[in-house]
Each structure stands twice: as C-alpha cells, then as structure tokens.
PDB file of N, CA and C in Angstrom:
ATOM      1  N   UNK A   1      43.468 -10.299   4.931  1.00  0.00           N
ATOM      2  CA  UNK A   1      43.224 -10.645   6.304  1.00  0.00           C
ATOM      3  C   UNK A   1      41.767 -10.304   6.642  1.00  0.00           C
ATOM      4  N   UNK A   2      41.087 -11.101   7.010  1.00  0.00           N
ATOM      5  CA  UNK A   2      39.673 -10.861   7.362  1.00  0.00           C
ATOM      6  C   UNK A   2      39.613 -10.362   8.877  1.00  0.00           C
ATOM      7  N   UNK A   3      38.973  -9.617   8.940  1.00  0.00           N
ATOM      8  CA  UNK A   3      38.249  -9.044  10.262  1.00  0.00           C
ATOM      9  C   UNK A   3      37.350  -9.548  11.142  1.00  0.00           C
ATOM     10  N   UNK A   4      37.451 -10.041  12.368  1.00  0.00           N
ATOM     11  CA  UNK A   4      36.100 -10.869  12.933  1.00  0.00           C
ATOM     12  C   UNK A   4      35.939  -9.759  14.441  1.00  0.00           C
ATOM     13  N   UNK A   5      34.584 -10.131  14.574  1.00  0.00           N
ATOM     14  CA  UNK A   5      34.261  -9.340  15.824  1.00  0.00           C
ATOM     15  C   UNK A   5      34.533 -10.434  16.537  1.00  0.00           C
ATOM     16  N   UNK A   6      34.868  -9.812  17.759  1.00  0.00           N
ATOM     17  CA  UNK A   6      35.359 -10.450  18.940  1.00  0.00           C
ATOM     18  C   UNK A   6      34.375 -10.744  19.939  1.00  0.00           C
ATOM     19  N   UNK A   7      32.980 -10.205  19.626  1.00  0.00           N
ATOM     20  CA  UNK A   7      31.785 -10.560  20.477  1.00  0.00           C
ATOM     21  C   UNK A   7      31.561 -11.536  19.937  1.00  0.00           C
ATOM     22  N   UNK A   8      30.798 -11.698  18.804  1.00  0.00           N
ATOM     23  CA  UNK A   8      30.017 -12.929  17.735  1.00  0.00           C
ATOM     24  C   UNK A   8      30.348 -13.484  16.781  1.00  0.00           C
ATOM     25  N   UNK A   9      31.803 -12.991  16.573  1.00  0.00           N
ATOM     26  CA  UNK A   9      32.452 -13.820  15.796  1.00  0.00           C
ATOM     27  C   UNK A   9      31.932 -13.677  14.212  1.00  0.00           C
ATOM     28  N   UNK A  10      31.219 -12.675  14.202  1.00  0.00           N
ATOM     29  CA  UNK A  10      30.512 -12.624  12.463  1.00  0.00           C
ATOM     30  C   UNK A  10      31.877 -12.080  11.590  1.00  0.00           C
ATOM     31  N   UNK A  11      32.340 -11.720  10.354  1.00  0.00           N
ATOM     32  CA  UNK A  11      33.488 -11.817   9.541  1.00  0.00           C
ATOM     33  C   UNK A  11      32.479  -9.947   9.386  1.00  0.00           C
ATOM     34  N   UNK A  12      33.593  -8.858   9.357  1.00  0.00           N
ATOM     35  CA  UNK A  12      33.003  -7.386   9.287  1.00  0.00           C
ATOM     36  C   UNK A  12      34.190  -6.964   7.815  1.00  0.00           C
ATOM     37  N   UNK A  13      34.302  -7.967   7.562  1.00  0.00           N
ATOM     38  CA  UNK A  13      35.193  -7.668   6.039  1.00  0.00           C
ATOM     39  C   UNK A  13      36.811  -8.146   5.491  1.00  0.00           C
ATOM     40  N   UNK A  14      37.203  -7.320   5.008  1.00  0.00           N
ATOM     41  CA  UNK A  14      38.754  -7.790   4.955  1.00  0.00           C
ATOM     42  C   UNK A  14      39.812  -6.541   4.595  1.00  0.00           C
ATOM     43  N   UNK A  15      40.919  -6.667   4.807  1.00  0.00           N
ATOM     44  CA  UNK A  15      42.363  -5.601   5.492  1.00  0.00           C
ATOM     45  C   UNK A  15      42.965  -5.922   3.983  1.00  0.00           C
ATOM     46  N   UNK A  16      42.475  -5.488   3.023  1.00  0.00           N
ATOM     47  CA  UNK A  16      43.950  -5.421   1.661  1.00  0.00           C
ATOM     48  C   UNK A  16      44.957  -4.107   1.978  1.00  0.00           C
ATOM     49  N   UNK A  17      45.820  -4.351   1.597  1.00  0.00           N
ATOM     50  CA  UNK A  17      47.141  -3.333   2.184  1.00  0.00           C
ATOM     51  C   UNK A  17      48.261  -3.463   0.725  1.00  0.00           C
ATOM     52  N   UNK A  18      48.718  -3.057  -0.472  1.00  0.00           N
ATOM     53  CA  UNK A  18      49.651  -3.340  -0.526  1.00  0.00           C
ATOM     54  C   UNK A  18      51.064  -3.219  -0.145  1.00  0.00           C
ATOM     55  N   UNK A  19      50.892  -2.509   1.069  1.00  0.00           N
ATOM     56  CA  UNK A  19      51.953  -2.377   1.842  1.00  0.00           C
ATOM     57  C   UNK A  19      52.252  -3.913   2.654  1.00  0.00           C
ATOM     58  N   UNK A  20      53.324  -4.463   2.808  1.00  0.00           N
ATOM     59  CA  UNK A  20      53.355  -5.911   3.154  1.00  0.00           C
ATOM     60  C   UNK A  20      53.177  -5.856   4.887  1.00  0.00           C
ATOM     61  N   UNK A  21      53.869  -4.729   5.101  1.00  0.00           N
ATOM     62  CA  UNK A  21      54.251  -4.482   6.578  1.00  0.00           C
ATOM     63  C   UNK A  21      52.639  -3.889   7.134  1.00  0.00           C
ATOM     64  N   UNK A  22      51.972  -4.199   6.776  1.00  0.00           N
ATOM     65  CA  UNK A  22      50.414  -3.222   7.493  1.00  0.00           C
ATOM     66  C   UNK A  22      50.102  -4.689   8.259  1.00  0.00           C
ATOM     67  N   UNK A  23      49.242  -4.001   9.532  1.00  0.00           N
ATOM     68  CA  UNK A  23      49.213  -4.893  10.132  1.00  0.00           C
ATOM     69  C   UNK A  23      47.183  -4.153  10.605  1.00  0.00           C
ATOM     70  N   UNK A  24      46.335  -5.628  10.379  1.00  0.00           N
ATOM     71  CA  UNK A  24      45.203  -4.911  11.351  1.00  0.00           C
ATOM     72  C   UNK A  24      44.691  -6.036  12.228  1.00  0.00           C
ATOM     73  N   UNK A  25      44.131  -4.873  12.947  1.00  0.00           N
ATOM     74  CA  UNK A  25      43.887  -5.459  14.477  1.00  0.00           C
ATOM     75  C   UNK A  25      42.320  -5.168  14.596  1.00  0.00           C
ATOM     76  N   UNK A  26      41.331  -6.166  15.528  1.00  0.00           N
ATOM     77  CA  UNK A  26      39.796  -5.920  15.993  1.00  0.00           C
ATOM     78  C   UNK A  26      40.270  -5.670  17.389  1.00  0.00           C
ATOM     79  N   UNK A  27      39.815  -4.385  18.115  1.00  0.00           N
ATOM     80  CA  UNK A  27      39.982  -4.620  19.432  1.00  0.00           C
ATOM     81  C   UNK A  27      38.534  -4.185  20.449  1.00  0.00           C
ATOM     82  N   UNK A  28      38.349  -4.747  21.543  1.00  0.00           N
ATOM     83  CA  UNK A  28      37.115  -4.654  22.161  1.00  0.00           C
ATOM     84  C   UNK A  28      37.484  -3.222  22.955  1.00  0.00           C
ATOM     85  N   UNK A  29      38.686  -2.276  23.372  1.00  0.00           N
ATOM     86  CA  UNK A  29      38.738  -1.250  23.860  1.00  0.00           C
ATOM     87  C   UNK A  29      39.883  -0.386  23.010  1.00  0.00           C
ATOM     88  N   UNK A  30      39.599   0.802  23.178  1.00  0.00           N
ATOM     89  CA  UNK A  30      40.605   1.965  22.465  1.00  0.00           C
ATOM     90  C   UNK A  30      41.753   1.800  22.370  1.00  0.00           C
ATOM     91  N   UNK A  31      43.037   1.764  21.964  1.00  0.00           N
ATOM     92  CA  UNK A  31      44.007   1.401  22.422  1.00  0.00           C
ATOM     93  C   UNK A  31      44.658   2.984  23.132  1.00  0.00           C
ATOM     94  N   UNK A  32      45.330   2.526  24.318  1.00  0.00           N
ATOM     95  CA  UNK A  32      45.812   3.273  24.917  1.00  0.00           C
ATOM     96  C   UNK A  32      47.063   4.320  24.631  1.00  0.00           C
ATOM     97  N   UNK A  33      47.861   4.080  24.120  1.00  0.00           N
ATOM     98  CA  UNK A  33      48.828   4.412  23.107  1.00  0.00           C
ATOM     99  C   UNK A  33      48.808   4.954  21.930  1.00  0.00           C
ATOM    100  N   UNK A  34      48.988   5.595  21.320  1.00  0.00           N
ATOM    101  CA  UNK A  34      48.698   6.072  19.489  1.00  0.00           C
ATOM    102  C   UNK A  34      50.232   5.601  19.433  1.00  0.00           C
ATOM    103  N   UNK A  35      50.460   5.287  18.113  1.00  0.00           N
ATOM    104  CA  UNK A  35      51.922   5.174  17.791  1.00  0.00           C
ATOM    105  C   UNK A  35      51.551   6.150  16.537  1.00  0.00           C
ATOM    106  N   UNK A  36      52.844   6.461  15.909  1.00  0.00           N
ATOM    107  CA  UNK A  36      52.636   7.758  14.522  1.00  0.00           C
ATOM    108  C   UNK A  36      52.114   7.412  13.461  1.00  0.00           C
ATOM    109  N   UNK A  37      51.956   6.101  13.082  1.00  0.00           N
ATOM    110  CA  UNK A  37      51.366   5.432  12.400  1.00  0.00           C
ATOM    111  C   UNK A  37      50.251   4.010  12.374  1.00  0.00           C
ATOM    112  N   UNK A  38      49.722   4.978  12.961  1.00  0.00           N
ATOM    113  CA  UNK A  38      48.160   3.852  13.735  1.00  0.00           C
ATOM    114  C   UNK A  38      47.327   4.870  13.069  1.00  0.00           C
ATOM    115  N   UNK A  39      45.846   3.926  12.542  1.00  0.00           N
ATOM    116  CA  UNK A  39      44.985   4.736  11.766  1.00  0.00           C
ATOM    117  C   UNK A  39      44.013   3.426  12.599  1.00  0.00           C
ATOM    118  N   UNK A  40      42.798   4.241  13.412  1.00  0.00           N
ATOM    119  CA  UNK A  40      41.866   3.797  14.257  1.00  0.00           C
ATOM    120  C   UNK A  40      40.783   4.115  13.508  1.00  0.00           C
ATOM    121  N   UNK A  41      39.812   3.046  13.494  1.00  0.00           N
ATOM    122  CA  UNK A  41      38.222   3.163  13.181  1.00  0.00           C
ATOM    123  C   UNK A  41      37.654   2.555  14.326  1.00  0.00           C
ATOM    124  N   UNK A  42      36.170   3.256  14.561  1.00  0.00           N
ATOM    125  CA  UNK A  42      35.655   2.835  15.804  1.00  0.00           C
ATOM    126  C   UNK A  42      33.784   2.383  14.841  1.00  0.00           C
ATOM    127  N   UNK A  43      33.542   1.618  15.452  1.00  0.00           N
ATOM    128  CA  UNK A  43      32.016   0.749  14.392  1.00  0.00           C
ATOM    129  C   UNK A  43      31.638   0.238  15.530  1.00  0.00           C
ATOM    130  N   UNK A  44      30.202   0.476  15.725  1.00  0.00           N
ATOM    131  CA  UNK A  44      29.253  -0.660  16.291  1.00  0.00           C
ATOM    132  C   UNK A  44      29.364  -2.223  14.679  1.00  0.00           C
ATOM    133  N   UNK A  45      29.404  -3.023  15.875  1.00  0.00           N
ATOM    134  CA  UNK A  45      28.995  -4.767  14.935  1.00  0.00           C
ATOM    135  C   UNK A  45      27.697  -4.477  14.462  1.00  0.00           C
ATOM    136  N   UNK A  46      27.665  -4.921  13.508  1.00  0.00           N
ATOM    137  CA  UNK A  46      26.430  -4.797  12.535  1.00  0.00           C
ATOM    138  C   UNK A  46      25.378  -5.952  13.289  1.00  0.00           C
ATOM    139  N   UNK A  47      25.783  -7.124  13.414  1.00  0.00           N
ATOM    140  CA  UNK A  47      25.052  -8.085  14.568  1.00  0.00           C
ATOM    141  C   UNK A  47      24.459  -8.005  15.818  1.00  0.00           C
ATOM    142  N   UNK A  48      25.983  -7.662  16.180  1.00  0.00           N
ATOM    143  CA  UNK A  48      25.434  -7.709  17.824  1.00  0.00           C
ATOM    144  C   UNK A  48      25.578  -6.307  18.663  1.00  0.00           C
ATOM    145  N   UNK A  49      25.749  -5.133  17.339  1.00  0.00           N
ATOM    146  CA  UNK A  49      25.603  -4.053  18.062  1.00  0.00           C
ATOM    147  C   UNK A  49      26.915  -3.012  19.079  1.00  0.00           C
ATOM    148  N   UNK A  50      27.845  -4.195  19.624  1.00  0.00           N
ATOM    149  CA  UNK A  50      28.931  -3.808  20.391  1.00  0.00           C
ATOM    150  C   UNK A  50      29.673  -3.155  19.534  1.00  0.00           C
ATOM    151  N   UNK A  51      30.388  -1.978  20.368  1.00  0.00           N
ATOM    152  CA  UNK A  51      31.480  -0.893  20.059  1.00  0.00           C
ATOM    153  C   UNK A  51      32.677  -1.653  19.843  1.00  0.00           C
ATOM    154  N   UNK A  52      33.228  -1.629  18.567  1.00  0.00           N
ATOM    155  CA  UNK A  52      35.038  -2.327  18.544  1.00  0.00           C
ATOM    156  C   UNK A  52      35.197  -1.248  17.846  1.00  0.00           C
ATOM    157  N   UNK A  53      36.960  -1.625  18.178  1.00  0.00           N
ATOM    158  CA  UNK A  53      37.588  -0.900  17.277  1.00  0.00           C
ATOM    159  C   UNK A  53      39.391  -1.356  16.328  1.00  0.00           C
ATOM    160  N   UNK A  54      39.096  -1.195  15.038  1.00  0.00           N
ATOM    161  CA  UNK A  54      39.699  -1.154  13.787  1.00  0.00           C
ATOM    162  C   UNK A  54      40.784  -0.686  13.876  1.00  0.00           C
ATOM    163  N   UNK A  55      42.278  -1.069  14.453  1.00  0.00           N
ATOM    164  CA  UNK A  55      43.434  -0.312  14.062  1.00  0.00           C
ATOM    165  C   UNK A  55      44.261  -1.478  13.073  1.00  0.00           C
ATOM    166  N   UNK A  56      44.796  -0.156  12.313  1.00  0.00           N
ATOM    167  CA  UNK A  56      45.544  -0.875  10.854  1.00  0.00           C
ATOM    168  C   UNK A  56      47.092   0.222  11.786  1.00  0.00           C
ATOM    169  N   UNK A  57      48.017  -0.304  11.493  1.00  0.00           N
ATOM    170  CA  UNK A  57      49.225  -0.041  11.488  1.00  0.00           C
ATOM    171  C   UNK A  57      50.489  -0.577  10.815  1.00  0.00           C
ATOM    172  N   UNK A  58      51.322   0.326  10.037  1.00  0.00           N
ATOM    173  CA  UNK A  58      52.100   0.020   9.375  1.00  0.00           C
ATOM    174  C   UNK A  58      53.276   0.384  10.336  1.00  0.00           C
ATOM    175  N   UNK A  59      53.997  -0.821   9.976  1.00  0.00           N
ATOM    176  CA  UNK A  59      55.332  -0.756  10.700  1.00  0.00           C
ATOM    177  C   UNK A  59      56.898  -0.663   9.842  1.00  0.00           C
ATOM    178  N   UNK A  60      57.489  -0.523   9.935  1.00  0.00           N
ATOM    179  CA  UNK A  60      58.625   0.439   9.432  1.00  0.00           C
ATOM    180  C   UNK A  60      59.738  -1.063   9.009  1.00  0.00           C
TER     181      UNK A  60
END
C-alpha cells in the first residue's frame, strides 16, 4: 500500500505488513483516540513541508 501526502499528493513510500489485517492510514491531524494497537508516526512531507501523520493498525 503506498502512502500519499494529503497536501501534494507526492507518494512518501509504501506499508509492507505481513500481517494481512494491518491497516495504514496518512492523516492531516493526530488521531484523537489511541486504540491498543495503533502505532503513530508523525513526519513533516519532504515536499511541501506539512506535519502528517502515519498510523498503521492491526486489527484483530
């Protein structure tokens, strides 16, 4: 699954998992919630500079 920023749309990599059930997400704010198995990265875009953030979560 490739990763795109949500400002500029540039591709910031790709989500291998061999877990089938992992799930990742680009989001423009923190997420509000933690669930027990949420693993958050926070990156300025290499482009355009803006704060996103990287949650991968595996679901059960």
């Amino acid at each position: 699954m490739k990763l795109i920023c949500p400002y500029c749309g540039r591709c910031l990599g790709e989500c291998n998992s061999s877990d089938k059930t992992a799930t990742c997400k680009v989001l423009i704010k923190a997420p509000q919630h933690l669930k027990k198995k949420h693993f958050i990265h926070d990156m300025n875009c290499v482009k355009c500079k803006e704060k996103i953030y990287i949650v991968m979560e595996f679901v059960d």
